[in-house]
Protein backbone atom coordinates (compact mmCIF):
# COMPACT_ATOMS: atom_id res chain seq x y z
CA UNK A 1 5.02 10.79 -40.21
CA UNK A 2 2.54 11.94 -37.34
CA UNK A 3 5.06 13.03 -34.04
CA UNK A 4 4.60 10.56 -31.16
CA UNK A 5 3.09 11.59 -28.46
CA UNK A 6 4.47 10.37 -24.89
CA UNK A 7 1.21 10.13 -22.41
CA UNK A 8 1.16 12.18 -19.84
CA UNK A 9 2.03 11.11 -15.99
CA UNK A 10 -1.82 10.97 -14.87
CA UNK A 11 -3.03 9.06 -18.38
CA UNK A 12 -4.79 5.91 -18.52
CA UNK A 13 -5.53 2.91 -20.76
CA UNK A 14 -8.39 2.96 -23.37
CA UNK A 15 -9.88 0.19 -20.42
CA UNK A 16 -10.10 2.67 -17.94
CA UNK A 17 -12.93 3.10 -15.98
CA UNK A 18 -13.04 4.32 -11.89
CA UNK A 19 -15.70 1.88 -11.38
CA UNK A 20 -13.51 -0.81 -12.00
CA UNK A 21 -10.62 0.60 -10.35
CA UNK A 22 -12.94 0.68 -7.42
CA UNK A 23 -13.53 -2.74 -7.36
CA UNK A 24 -9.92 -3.76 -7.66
CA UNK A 25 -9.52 -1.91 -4.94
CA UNK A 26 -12.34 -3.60 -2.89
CA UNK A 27 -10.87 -7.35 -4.00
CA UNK A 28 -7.47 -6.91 -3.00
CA UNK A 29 -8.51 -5.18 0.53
CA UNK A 30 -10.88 -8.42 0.73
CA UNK A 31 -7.96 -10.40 -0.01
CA UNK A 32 -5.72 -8.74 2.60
CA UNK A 33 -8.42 -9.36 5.35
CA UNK A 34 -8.87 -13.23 3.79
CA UNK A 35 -5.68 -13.85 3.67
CA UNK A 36 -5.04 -11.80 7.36
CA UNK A 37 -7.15 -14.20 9.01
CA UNK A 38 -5.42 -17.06 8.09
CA UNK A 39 -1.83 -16.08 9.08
CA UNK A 40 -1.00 -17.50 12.89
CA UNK A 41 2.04 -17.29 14.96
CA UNK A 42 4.63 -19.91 14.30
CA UNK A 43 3.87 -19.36 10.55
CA UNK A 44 6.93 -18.35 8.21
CA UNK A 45 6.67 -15.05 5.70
CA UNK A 46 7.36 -17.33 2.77
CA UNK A 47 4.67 -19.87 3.89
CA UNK A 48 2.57 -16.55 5.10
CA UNK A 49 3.37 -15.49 1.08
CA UNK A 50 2.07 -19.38 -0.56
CA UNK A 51 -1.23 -19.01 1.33
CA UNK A 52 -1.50 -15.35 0.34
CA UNK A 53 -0.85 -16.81 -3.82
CA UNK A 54 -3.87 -19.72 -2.93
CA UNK A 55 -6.01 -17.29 -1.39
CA UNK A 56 -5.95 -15.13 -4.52
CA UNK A 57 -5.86 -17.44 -6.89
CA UNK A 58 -9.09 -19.28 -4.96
CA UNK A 59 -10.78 -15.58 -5.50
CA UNK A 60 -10.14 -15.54 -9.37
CA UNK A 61 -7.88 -13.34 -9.61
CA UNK A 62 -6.56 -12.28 -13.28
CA UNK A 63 -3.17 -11.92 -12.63
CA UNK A 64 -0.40 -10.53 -9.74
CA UNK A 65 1.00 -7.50 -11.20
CA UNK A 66 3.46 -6.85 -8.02
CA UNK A 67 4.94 -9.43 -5.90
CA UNK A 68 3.62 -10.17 -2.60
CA UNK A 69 5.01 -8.83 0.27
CA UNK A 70 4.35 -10.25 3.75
CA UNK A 71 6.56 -8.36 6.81
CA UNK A 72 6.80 -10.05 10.12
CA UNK A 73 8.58 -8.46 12.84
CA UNK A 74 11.22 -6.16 12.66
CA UNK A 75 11.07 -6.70 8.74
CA UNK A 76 8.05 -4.66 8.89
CA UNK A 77 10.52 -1.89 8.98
CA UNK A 78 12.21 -2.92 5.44
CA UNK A 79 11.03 -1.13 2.22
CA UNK A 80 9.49 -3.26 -0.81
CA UNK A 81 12.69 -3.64 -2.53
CA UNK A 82 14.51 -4.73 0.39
CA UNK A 83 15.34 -8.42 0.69
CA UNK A 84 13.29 -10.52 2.94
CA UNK A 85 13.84 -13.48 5.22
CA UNK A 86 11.84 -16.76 4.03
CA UNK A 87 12.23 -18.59 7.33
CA UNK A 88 11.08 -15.54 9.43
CA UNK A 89 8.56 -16.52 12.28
CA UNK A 90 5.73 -14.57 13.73
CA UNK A 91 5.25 -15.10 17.04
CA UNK A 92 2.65 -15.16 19.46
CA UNK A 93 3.08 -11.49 20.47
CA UNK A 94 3.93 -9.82 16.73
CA UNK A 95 3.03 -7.70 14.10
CA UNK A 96 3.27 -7.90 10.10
CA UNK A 97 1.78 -6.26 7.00
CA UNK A 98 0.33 -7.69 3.82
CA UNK A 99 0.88 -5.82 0.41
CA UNK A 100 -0.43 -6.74 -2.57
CA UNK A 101 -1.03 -6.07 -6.33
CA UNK A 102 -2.92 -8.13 -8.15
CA UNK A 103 -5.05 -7.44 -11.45
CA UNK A 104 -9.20 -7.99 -11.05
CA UNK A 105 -10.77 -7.10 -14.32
CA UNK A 106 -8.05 -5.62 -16.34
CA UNK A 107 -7.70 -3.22 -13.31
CA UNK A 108 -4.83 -3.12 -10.73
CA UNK A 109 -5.68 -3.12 -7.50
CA UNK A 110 -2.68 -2.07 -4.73
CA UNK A 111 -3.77 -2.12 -1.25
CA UNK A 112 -1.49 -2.53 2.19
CA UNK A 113 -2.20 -3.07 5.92
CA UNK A 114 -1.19 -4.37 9.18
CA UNK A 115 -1.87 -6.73 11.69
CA UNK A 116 -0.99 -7.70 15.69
CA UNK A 117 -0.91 -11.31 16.17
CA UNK A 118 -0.94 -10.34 20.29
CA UNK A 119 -1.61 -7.45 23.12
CA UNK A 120 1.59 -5.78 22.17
CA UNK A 121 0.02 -1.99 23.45
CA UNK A 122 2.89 -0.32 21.39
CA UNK A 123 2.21 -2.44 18.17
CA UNK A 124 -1.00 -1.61 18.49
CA UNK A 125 -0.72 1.59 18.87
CA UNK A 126 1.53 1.54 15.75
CA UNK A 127 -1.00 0.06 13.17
CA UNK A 128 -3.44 2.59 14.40
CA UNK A 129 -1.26 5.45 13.95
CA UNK A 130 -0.39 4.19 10.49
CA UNK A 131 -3.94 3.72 9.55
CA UNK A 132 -4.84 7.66 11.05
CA UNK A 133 -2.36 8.65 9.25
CA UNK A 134 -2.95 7.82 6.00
CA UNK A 135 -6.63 8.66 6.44
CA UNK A 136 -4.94 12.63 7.65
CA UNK A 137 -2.92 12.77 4.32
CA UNK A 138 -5.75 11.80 2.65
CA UNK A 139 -8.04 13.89 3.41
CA UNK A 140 -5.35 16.61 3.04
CA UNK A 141 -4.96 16.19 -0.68
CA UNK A 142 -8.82 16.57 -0.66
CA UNK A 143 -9.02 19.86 1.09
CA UNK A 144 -5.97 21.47 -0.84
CA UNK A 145 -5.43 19.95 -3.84
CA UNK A 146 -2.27 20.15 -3.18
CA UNK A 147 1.03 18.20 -4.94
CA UNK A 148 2.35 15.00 -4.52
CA UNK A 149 5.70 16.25 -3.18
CA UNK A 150 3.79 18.79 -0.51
CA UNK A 151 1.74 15.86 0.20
CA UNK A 152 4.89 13.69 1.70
CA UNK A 153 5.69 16.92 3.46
CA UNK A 154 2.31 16.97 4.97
CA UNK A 155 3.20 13.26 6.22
CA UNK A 156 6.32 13.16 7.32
CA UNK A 157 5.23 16.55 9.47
CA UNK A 158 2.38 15.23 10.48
CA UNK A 159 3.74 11.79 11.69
CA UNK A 160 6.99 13.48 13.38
CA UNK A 161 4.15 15.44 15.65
CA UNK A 162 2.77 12.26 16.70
CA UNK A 163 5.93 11.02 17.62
CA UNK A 164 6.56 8.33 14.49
CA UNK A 165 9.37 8.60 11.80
CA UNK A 166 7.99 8.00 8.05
CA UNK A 167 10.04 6.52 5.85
CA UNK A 168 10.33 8.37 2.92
CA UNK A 169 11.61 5.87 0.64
CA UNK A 170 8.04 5.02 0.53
CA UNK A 171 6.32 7.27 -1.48
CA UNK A 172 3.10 6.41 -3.46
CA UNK A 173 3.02 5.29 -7.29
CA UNK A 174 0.69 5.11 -9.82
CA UNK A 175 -2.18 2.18 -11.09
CA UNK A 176 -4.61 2.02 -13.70
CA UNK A 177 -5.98 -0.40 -16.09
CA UNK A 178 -3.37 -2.84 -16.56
CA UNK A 179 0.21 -2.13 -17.17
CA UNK A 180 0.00 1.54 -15.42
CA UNK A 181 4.14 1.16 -15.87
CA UNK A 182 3.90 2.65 -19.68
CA UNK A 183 3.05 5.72 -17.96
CA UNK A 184 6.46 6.02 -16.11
CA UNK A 185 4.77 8.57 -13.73
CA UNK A 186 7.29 7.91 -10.89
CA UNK A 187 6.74 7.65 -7.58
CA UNK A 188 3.88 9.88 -5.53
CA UNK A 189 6.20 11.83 -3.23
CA UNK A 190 8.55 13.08 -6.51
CA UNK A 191 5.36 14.23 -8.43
CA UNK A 192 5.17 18.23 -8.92
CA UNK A 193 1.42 18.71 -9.57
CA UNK A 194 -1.86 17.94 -7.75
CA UNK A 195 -2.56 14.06 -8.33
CA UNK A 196 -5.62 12.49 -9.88
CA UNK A 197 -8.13 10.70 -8.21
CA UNK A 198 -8.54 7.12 -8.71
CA UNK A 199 -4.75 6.79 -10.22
CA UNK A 200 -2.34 7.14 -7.57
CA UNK A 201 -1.97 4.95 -4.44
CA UNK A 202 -0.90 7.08 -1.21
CA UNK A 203 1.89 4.35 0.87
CA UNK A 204 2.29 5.28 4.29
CA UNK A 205 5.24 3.48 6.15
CA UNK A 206 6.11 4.62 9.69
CA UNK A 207 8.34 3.09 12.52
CA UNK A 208 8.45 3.27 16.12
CA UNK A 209 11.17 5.86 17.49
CA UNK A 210 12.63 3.05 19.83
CA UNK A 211 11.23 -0.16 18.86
CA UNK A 212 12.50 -2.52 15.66
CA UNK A 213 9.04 -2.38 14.25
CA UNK A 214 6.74 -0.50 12.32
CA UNK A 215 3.53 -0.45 10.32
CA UNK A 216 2.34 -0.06 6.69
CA UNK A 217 -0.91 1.28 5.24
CA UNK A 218 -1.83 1.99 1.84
CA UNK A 219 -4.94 2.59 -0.61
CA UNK A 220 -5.90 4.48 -3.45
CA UNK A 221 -6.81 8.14 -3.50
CA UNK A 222 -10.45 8.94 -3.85
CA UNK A 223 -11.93 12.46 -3.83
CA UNK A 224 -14.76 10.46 -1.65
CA UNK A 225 -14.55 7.87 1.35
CA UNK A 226 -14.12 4.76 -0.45
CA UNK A 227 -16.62 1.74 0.77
């Protein structure tokens, strides 16, 4: 019998195609921004998380590959994983993230931002930190090719300077045509080579020093700006 061959950490389905991963890409940050503008103060994160499922399913999407995750508050400081309060409010003077995963055209699409609900100068100040920073380690891994694991290092340097902490339990993770999770690539921040384009989303979570908040960004990583 023929040996098996395991695929490699960067490999992708026999669907694959960048084009389409761009447009995943596109969709879900449309989503995010659909969905964003529909989310008020007095709203709870699970209610925030049924008008997220309409809005997606209203745009046609195939599937949701990873559950959505809507962070109001001080649970914008919780990881993925971490358990999250249903009857959570936003108030009038708040911030939150959207994350979501969702499958357009056999492609995943994994995109994450945030959002101020008020004139909060410091949360403000926090999503456009988050935002900077992701476009810094970005264009980073684009001027030195360098590896996943030097690329967190990059981050968490770069966001200490600035005077934010990054949580490094947050660390990137592959996509692809859909399921990337035959790959078992791990996450971003553990991987020992330079990364792909068009396969690996870069997460960027940081706090405020003081404050219980914090802000999440995250998009795919593109040799060139993406539209």
């Amino acid at each position: 019998m023929p040996a098996t061959v395991t695929p490699g950490p960067q490999a992708v389905g026999p669907q694959y195609a960048l084009a389409k991963m761009l447009h995943a890409r596109n969709r879900t940050f449309a989503a995010i921004h659909r969905i964003a503008a529909q989310i008020k103060p007095g709203m709870t994160e699970q209610q925030a998380k049924q008008l997220a499922k309409a809005t997606l399913e209203d745009m046609g999407m195939e599937r949701i590959w990873h559950a959505i995750v809507i962070r109001f508050g001080s649970s914008t400081l919780k990881t993925f994983r971490q358990k999250n309060d249903p009857d959570h409010v936003l108030g009038e003077d708040d911030i939150y993230f959207i994350d979501l995963g969702v499958v357009w055209d056999g492609h995943e699409g994994d995109s994450g931002a945030s959002f101020v609900t008020g004139n909060n100068p410091a949360m403000h100040a926090c999503v456009d930190a988050c935002h900077a920073l992701w476009q810094r380690v970005s264009q980073h891994w684009q001027a030195t090719a360098c590896a996943g694991t030097a690329l967190y290092d990059y981050a968490a340097e770069c966001a200490a300077t600035q005077g934010w902490q990054l949580n490094l339990e947050v660390r990137g993770h592959r996509v692809s045509d859909f399921p990337h999770a035959i790959y078992q690539a791990g996450k971003l921040g553990d991987f020992a080579d330079c990364p792909d384009a068009g396969v690996w989303i870069l997460e960027i979570q940081i706090r405020h020093p003081v404050l219980p908040f914090g802000a999440f960004y995250e998009d795919l990583l593109l040799r060139q700006p993406a539209p």
